[in-house]
N, C-alpha and C. Protein backbone atom coordinates (compact mmCIF):
# COMPACT_ATOMS: atom_id res chain seq x y z
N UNK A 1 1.07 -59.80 -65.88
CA UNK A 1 0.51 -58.60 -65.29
C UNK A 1 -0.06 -58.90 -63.90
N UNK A 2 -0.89 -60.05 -63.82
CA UNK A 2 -1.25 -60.32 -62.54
C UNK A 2 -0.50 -60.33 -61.02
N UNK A 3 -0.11 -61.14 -62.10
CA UNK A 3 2.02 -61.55 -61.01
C UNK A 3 2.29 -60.36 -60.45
N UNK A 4 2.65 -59.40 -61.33
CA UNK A 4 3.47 -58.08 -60.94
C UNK A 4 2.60 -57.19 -60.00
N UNK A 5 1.15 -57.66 -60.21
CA UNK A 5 0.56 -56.86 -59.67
C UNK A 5 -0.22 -57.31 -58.09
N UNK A 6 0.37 -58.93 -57.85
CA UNK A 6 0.39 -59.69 -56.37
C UNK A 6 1.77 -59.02 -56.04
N UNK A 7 2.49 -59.54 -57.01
CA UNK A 7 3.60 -59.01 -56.22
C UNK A 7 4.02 -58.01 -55.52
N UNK A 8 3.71 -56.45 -56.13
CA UNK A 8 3.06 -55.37 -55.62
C UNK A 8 2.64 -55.38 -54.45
N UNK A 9 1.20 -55.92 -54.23
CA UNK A 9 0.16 -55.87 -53.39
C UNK A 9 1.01 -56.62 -51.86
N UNK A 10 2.02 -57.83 -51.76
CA UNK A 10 1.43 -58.46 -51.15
C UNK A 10 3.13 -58.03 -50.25
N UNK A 11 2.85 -56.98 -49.01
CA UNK A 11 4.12 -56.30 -48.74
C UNK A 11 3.49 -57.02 -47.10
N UNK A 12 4.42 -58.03 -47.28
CA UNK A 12 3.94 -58.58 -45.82
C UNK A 12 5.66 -58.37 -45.26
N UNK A 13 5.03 -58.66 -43.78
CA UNK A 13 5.95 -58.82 -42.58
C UNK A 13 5.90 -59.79 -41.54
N UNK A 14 6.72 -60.43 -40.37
CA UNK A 14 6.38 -61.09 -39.47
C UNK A 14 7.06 -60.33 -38.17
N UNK A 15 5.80 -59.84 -36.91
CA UNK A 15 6.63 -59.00 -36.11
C UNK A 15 7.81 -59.38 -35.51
N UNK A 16 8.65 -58.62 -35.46
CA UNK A 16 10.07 -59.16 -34.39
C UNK A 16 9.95 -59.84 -33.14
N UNK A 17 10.65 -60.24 -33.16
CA UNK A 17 10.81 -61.15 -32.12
C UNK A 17 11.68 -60.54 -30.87
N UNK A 18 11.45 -60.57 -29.85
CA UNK A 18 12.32 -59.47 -28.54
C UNK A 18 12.14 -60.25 -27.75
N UNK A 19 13.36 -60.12 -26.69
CA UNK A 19 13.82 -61.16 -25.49
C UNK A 19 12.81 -60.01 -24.27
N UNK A 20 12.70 -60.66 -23.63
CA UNK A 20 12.50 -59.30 -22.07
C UNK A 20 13.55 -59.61 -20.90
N UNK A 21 14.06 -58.48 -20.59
CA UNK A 21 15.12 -58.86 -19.57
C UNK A 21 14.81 -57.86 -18.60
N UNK A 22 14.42 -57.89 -17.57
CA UNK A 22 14.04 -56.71 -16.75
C UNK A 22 15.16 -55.79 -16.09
N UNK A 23 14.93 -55.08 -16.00
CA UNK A 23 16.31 -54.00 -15.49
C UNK A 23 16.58 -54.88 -14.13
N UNK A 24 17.94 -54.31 -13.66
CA UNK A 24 18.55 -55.12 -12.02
C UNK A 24 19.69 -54.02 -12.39
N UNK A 25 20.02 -54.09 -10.65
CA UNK A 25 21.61 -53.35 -10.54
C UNK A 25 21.97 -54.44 -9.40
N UNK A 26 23.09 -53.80 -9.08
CA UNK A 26 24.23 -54.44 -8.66
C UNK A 26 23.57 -55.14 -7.07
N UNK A 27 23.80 -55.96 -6.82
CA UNK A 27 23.67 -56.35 -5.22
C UNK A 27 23.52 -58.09 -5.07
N UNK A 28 22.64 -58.44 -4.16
CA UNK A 28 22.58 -60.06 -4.20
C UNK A 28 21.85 -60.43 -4.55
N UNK A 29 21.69 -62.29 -4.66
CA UNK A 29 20.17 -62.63 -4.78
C UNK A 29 20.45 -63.69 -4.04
N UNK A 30 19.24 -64.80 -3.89
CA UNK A 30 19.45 -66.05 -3.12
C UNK A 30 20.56 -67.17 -3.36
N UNK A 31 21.16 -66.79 -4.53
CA UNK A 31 22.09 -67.78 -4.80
C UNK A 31 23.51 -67.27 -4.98
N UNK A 32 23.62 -66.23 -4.92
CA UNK A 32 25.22 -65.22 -4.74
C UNK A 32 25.00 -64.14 -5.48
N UNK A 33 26.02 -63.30 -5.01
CA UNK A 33 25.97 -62.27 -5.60
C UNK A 33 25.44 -61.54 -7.04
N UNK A 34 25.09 -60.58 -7.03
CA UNK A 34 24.52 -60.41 -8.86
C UNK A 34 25.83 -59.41 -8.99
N UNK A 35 26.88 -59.51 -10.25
CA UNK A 35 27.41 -58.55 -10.73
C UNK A 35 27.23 -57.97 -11.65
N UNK A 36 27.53 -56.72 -12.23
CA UNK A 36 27.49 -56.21 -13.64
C UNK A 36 27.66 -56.85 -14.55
N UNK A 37 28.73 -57.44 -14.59
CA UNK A 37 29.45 -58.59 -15.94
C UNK A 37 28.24 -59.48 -16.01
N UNK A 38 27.60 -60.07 -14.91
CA UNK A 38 26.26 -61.00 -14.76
C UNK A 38 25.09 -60.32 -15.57
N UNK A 39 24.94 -59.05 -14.90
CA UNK A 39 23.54 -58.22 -15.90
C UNK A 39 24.18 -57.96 -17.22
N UNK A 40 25.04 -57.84 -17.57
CA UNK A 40 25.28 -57.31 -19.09
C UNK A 40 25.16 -58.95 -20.00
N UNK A 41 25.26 -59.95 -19.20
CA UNK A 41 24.77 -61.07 -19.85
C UNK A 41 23.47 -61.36 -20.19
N UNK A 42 22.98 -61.32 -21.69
CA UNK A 42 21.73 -61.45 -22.40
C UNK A 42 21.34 -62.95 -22.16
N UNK A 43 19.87 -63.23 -21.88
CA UNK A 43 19.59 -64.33 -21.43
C UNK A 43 19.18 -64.70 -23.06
N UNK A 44 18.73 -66.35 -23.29
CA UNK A 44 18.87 -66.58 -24.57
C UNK A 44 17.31 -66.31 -24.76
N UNK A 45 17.20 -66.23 -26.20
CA UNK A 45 15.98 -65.57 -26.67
C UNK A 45 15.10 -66.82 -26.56
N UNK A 46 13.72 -66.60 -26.27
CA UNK A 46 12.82 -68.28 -26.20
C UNK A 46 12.95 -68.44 -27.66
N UNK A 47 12.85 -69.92 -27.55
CA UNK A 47 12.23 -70.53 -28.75
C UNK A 47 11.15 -70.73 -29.24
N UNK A 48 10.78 -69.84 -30.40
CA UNK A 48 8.83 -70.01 -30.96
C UNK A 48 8.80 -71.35 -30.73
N UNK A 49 7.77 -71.78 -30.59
CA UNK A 49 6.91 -73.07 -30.54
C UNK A 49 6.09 -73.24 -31.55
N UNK A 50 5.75 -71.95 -31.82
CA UNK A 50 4.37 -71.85 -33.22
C UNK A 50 4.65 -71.22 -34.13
N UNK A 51 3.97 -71.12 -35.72
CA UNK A 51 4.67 -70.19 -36.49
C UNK A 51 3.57 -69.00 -36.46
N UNK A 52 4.66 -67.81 -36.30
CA UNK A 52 3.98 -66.79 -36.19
C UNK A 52 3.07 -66.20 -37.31
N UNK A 53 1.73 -66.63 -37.21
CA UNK A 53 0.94 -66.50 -38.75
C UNK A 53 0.67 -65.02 -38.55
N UNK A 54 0.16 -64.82 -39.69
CA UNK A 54 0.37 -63.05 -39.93
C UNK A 54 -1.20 -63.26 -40.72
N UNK A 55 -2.17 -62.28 -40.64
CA UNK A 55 -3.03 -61.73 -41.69
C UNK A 55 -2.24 -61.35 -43.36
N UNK A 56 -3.21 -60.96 -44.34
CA UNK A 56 -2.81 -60.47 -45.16
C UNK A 56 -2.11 -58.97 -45.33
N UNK A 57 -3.52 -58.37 -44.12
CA UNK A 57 -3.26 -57.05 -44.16
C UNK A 57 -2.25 -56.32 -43.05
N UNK A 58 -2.27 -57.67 -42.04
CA UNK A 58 -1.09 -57.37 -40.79
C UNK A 58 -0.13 -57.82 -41.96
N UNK A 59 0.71 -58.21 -42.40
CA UNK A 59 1.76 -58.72 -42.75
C UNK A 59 2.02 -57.59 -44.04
N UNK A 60 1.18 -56.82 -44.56
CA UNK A 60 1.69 -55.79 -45.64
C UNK A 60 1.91 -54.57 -44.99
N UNK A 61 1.45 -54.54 -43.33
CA UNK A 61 1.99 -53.27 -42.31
C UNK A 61 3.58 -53.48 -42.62
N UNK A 62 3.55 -54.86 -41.49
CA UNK A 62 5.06 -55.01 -41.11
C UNK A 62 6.30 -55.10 -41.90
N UNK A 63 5.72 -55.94 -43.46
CA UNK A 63 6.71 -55.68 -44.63
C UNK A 63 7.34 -54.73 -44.93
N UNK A 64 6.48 -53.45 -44.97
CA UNK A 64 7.47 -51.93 -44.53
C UNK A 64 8.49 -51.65 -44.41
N UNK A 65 8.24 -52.42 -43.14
CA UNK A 65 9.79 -52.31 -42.20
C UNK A 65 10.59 -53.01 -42.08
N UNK A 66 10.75 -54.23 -42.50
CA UNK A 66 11.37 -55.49 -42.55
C UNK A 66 11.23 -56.19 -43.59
N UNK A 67 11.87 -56.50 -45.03
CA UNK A 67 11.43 -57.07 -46.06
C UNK A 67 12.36 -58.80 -45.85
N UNK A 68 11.12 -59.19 -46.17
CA UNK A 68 11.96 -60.96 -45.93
C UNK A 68 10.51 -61.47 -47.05
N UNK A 69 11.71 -62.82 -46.96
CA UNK A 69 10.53 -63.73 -48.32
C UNK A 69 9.20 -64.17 -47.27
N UNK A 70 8.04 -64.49 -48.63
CA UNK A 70 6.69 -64.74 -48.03
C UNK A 70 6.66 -66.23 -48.07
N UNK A 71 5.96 -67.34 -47.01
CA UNK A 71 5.12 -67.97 -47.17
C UNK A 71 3.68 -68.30 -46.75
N UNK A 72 2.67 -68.74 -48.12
CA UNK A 72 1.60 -68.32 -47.70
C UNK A 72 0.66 -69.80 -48.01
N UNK A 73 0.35 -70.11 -46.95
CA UNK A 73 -0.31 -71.53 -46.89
C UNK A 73 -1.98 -71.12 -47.33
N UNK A 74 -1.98 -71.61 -48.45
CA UNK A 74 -3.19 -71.42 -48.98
C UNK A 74 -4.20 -72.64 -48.97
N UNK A 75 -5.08 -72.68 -48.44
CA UNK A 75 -5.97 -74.03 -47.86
C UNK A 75 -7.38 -73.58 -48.18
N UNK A 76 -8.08 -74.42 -47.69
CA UNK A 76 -9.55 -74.18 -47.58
C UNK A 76 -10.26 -75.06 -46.59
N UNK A 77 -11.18 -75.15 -45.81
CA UNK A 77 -11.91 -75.71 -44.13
C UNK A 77 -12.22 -76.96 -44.73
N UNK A 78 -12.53 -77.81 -45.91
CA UNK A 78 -12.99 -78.52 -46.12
C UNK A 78 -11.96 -79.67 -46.72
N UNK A 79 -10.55 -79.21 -46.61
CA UNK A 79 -9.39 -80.16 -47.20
C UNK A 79 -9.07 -80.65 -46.03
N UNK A 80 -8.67 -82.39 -46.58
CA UNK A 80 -8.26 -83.11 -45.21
C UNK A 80 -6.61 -83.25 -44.93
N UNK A 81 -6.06 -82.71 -46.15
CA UNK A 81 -4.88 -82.86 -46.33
C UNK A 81 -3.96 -81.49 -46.00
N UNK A 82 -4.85 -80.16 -45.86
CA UNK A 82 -4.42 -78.78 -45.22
C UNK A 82 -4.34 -79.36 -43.70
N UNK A 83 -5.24 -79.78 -43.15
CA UNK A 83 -5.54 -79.92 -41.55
C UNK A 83 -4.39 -80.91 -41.20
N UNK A 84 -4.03 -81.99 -42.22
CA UNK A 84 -2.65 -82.70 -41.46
C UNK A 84 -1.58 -81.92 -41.74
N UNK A 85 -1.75 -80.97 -42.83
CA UNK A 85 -0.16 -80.21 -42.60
C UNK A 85 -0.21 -79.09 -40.98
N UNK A 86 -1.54 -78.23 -41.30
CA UNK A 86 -1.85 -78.05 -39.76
C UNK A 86 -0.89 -78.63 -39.11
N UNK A 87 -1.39 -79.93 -38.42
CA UNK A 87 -1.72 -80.40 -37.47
C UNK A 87 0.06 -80.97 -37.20
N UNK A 88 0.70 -81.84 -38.32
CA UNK A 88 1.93 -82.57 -38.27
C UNK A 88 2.76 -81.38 -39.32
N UNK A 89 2.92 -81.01 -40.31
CA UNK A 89 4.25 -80.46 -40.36
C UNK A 89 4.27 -79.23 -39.86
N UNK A 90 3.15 -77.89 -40.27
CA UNK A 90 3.24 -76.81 -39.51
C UNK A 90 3.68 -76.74 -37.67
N UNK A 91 3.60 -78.00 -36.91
CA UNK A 91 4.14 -78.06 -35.76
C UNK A 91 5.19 -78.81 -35.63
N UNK A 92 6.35 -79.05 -36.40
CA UNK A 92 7.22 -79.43 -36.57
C UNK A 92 8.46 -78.67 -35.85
N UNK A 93 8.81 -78.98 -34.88
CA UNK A 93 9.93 -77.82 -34.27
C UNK A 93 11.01 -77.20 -35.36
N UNK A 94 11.39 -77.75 -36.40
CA UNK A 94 12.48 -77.37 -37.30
C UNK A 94 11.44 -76.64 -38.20
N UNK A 95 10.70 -76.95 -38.87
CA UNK A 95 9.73 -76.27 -39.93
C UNK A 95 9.43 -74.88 -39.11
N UNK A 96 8.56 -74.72 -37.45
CA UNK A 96 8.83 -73.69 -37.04
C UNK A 96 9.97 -72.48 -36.82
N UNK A 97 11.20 -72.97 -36.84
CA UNK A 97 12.41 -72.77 -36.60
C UNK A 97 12.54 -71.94 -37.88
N UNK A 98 12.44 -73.07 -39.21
CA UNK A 98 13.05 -72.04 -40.48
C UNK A 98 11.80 -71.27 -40.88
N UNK A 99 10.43 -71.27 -40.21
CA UNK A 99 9.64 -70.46 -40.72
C UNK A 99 9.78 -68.57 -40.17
N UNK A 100 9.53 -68.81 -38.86
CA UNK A 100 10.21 -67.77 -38.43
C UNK A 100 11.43 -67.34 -38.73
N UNK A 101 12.47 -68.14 -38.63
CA UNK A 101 13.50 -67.25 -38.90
C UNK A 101 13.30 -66.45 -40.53
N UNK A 102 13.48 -67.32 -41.42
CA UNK A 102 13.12 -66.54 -42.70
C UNK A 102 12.00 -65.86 -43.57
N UNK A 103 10.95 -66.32 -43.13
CA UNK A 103 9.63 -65.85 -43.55
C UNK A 103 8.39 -64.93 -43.13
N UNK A 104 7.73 -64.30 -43.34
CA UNK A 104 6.41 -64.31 -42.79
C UNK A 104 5.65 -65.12 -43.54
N UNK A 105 5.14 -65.70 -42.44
CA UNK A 105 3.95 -66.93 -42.76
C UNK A 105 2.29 -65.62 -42.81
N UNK A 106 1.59 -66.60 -43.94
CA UNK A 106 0.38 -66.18 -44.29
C UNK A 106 -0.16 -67.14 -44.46
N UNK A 107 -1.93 -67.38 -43.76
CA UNK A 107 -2.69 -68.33 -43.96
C UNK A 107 -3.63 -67.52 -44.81
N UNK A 108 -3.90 -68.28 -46.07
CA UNK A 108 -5.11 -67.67 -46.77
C UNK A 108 -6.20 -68.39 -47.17
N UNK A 109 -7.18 -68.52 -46.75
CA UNK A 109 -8.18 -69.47 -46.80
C UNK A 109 -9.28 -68.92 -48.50
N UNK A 110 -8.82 -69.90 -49.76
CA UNK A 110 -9.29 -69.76 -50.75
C UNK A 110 -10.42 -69.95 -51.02
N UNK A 111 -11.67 -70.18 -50.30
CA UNK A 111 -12.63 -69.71 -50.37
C UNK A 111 -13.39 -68.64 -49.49
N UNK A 112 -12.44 -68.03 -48.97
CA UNK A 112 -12.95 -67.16 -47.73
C UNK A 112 -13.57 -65.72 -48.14
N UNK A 113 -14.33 -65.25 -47.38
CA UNK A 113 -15.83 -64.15 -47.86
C UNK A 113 -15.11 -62.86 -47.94
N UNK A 114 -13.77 -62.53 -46.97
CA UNK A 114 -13.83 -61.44 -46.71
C UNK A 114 -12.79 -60.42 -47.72
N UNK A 115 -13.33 -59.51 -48.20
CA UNK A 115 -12.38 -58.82 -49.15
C UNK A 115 -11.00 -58.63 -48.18
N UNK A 116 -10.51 -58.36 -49.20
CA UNK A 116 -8.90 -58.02 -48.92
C UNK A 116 -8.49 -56.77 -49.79
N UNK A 117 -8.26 -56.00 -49.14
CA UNK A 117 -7.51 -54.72 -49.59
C UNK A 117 -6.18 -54.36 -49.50
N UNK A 118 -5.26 -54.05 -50.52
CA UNK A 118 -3.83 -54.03 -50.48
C UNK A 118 -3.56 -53.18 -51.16
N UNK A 119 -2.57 -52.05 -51.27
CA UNK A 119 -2.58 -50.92 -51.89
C UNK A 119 -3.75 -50.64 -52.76
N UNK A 120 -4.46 -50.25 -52.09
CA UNK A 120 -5.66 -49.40 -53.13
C UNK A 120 -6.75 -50.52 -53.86
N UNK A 121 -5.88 -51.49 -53.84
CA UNK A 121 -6.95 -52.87 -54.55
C UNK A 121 -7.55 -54.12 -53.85
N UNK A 122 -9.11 -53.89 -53.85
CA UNK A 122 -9.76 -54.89 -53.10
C UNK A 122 -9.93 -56.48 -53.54
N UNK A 123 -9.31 -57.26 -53.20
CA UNK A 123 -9.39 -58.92 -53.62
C UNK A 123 -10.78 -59.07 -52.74
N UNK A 124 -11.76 -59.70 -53.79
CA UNK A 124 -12.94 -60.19 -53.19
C UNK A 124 -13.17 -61.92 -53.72
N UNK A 125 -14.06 -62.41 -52.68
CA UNK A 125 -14.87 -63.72 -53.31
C UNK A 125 -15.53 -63.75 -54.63
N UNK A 126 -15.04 -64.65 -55.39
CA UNK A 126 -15.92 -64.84 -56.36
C UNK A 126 -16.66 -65.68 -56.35
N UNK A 127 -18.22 -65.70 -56.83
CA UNK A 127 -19.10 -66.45 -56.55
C UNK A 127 -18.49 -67.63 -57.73
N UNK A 128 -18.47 -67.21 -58.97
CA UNK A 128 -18.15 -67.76 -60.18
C UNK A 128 -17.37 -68.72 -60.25
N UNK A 129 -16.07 -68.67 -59.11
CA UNK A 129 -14.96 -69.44 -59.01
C UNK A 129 -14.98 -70.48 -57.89
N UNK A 130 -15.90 -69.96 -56.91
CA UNK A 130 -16.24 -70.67 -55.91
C UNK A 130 -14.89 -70.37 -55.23
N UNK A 131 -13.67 -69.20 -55.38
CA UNK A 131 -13.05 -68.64 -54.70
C UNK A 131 -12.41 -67.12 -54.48
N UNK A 132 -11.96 -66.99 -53.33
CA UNK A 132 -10.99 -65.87 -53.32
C UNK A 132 -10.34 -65.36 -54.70
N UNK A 133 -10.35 -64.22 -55.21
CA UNK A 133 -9.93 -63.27 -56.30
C UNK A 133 -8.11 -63.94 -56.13
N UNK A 134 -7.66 -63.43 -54.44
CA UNK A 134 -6.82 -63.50 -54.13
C UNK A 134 -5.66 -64.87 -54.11
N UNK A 135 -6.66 -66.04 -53.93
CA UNK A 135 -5.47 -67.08 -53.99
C UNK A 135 -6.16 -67.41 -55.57
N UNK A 136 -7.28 -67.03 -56.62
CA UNK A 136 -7.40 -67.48 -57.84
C UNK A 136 -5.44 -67.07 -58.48
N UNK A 137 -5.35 -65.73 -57.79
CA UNK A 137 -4.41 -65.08 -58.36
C UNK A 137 -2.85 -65.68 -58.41
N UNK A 138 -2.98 -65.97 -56.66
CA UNK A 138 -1.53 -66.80 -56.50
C UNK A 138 -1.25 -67.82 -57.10
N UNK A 139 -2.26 -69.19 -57.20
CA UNK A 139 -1.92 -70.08 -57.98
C UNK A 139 -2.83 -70.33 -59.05
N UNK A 140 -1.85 -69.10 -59.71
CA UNK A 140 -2.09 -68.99 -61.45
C UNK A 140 -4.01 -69.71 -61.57
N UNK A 141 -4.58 -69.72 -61.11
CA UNK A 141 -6.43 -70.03 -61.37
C UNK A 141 -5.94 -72.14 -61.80
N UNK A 142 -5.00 -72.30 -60.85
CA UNK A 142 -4.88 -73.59 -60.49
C UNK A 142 -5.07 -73.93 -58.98
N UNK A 143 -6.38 -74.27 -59.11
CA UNK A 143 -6.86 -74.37 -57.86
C UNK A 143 -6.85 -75.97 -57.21
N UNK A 144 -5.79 -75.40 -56.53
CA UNK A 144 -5.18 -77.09 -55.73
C UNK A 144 -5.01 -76.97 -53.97
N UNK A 145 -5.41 -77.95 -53.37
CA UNK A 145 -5.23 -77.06 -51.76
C UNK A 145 -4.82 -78.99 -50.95
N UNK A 146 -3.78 -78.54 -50.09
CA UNK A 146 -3.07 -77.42 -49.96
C UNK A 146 -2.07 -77.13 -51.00
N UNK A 147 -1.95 -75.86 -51.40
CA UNK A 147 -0.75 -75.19 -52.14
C UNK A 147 -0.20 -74.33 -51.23
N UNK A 148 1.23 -74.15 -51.35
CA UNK A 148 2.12 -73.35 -50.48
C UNK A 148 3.17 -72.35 -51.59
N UNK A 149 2.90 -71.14 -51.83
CA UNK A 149 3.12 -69.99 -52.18
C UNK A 149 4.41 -69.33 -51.82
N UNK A 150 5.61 -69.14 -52.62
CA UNK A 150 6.85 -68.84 -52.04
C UNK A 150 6.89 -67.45 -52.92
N UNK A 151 6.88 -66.02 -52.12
CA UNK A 151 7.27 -65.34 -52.95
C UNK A 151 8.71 -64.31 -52.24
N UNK A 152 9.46 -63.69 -52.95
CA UNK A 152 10.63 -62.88 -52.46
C UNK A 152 10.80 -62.02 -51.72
N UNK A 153 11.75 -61.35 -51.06
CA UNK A 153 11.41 -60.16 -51.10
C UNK A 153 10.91 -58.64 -51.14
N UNK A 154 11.26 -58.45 -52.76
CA UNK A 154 9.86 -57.81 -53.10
C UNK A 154 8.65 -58.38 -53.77
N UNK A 155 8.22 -59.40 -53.40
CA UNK A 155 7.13 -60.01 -53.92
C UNK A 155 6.81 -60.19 -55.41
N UNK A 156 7.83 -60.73 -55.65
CA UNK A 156 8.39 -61.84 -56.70
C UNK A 156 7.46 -63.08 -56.18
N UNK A 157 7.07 -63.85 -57.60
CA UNK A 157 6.73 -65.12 -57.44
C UNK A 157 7.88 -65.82 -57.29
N UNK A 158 8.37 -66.33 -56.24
CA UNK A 158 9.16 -67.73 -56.54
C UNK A 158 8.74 -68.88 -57.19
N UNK A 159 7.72 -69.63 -56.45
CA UNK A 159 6.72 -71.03 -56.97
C UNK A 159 5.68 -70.96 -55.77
N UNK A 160 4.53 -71.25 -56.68
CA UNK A 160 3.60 -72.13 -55.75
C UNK A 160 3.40 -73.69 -55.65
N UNK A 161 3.77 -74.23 -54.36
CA UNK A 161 4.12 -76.01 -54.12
C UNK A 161 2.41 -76.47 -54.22
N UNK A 162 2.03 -77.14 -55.01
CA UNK A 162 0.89 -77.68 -54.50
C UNK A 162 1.08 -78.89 -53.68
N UNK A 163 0.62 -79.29 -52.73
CA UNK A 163 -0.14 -80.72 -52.36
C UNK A 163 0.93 -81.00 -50.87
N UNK A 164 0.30 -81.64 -50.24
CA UNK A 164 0.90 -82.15 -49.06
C UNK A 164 2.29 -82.27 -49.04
N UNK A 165 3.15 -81.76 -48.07
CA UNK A 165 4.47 -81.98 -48.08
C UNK A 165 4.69 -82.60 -46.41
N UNK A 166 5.51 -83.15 -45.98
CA UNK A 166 5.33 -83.55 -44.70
C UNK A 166 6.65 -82.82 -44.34
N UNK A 167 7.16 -82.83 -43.05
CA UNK A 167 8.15 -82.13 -41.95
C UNK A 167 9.41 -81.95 -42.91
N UNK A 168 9.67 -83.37 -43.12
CA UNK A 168 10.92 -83.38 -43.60
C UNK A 168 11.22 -82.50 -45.51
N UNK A 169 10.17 -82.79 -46.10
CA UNK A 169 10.17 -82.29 -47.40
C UNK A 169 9.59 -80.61 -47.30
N UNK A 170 9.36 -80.13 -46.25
CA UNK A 170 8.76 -79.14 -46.35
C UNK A 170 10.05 -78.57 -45.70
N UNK A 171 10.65 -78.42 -45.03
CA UNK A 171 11.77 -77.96 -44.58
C UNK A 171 12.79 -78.00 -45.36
N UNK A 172 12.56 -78.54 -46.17
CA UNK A 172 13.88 -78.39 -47.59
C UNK A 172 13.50 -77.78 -48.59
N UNK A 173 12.08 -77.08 -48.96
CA UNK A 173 12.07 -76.23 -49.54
C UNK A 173 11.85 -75.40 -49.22
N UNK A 174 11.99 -75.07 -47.57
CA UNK A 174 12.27 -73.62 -46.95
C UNK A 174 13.45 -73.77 -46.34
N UNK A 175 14.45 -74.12 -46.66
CA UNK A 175 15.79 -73.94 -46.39
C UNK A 175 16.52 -73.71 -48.00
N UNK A 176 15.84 -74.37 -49.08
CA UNK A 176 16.17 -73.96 -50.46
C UNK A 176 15.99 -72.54 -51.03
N UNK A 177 14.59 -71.56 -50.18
CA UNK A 177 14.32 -70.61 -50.55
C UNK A 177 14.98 -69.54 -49.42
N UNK A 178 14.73 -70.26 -48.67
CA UNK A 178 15.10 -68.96 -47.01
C UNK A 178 16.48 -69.00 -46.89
N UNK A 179 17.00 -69.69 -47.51
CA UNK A 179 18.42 -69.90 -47.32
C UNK A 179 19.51 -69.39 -48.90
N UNK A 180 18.61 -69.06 -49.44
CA UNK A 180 18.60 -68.45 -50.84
C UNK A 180 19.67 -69.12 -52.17
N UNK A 181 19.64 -70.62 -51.68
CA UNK A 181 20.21 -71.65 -52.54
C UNK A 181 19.31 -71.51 -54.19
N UNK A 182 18.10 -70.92 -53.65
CA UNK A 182 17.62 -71.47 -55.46
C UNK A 182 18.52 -70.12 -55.98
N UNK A 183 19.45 -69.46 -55.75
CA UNK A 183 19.94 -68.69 -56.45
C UNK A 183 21.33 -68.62 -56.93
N UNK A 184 21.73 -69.98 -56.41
CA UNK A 184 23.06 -70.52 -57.32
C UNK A 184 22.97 -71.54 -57.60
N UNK A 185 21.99 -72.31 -57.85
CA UNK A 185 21.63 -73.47 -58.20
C UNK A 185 20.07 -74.26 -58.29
N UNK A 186 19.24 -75.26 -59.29
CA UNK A 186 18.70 -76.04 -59.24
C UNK A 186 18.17 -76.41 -58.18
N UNK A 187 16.42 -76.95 -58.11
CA UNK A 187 15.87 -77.32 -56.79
C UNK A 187 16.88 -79.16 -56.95
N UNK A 188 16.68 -79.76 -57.95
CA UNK A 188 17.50 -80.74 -58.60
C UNK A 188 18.94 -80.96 -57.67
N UNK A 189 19.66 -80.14 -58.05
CA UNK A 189 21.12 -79.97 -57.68
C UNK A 189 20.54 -79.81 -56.09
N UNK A 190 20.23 -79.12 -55.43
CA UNK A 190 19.89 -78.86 -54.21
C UNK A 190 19.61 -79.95 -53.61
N UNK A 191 18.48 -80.84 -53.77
CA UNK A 191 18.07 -81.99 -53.75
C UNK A 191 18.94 -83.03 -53.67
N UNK A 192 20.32 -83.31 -54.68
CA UNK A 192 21.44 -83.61 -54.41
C UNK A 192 22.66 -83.60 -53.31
N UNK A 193 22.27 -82.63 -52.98
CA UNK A 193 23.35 -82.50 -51.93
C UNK A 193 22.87 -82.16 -51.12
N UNK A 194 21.98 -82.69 -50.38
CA UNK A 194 21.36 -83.24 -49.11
C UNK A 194 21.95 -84.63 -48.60
C-alpha cells in the first residue's frame, strides 16, 4: 500500500534541455560569407556538466509533461560516504551524461524538517524515527544512507541501492535501468555481458 501510494505521489520531471541559436539572415561575417544552408545548421547542444537536481515538488510539476524513470539520492548532512558520492561519482562526466539523459534526479535529505506535499498528501519529519515520513517510505523503514532509489515511469518501485557505489558501478545501474535492460533480463545476466 505504501509503495503504490509513493508511487502515486512521486510524479517527478527533469526540465528540458534547449540549445539557443539566435536568429541571423543571410549576409557576411568576419570569416566569409553566412548562407542559409549555414543558418539552417543546428549548432550542437552543450554538454551538462552537472546533474540537473530537481526538488520533490519541482520534479512532480515537470513529470506531467514528460514521464521518464526517477532517481532519487537519498542522504543525510552527517554521512561521509553521501558527500564522496557528491563529490566523485555524482561528477562523473558519464554518470552525468546517463543521468540526464534518462532520469530526473532527486536529492532527498532523510532527515530533513520540511514537509513535503504531493497530491493532497503531506510527508513530514518524524521526531520518532529521527526521519523524513518520506524517505522512511522509500526505503521500505530501512534506513541506510547513502541509498539510491530507482523508480519507473509511473512511479513503480524499481529498487532502492543502498551504500556507496563509485563512477563506474553506478553507471551500470543506470544504464541497466535507463536503458531498460532490467526488462529482458537479470541485473546478474546484465552484469555478464559487460
Amino acid at each position: 500500500m505504501r509503495r503504490n501510494l509513493i508511487a502515486s505521489l512521486l510524479l517527478l520531471s527533469l526540465p528540458a534541455l534547449s540549445s539557443f541559436a539566435p536568429a541571423a539572415t543571410e549576409g557576411t561575417c568576419p570569416t566569409g560569407p553566412v548562407t542559409q544552408a549555414a543558418l539552417a545548421e543546428k549548432p550542437e547542444s552543450p554538454v551538462a556538466t552537472t546533474i540537473q537536481w530537481l526538488s520533490i515538488e519541482e520534479a512532480a510539476e515537470k513529470m506531467k509533461q514528460e514521464p521518464r524513470k526517477l532517481v532519487i539520492d537519498v542522504y543525510t548532512d552527517w554521512c561521509g560516504w553521501c558527500k564522496k558520492m557528491d563529490k566523485e561519482t555524482f561528477t562523473d562526466p558519464k554518470v552525468v551524461a546517463l543521468v540526464n539523459e534518462h532520469y530526473y534526479a532527486v536529492k532527498l535529505d532523510a532527515e530533513g524538517k520540511k514537509p513535503i506535499t504531493l497530491n493532497g498528501h503531506t510527508f513530514e519529519f518524524k521526531p520518532e524515527y529521527k526521519a523524513h515520513e518520506l524517505a522512511v517510505a522509500l526505503l521500505n523503514g530501512q534506513m541506510s544512507f547513502p541509498t539510491t532509489v530507482y523508480l519507473d515511469e509511473k512511479m513503480n518501485m524499481l529498487t532502492p541501492v543502498p551504500g556507496y557505489l563509485d563512477a563506474a558501478k553506478f553507471s551500470q545501474v543506470l544504464r541497466y535501468f535507463g536503458e531498460n535492460h532490467h526488462k529482458a533480463m537479470s541485473w546478474q545476466e546484465f552484469e555478464q555481458k559487460k
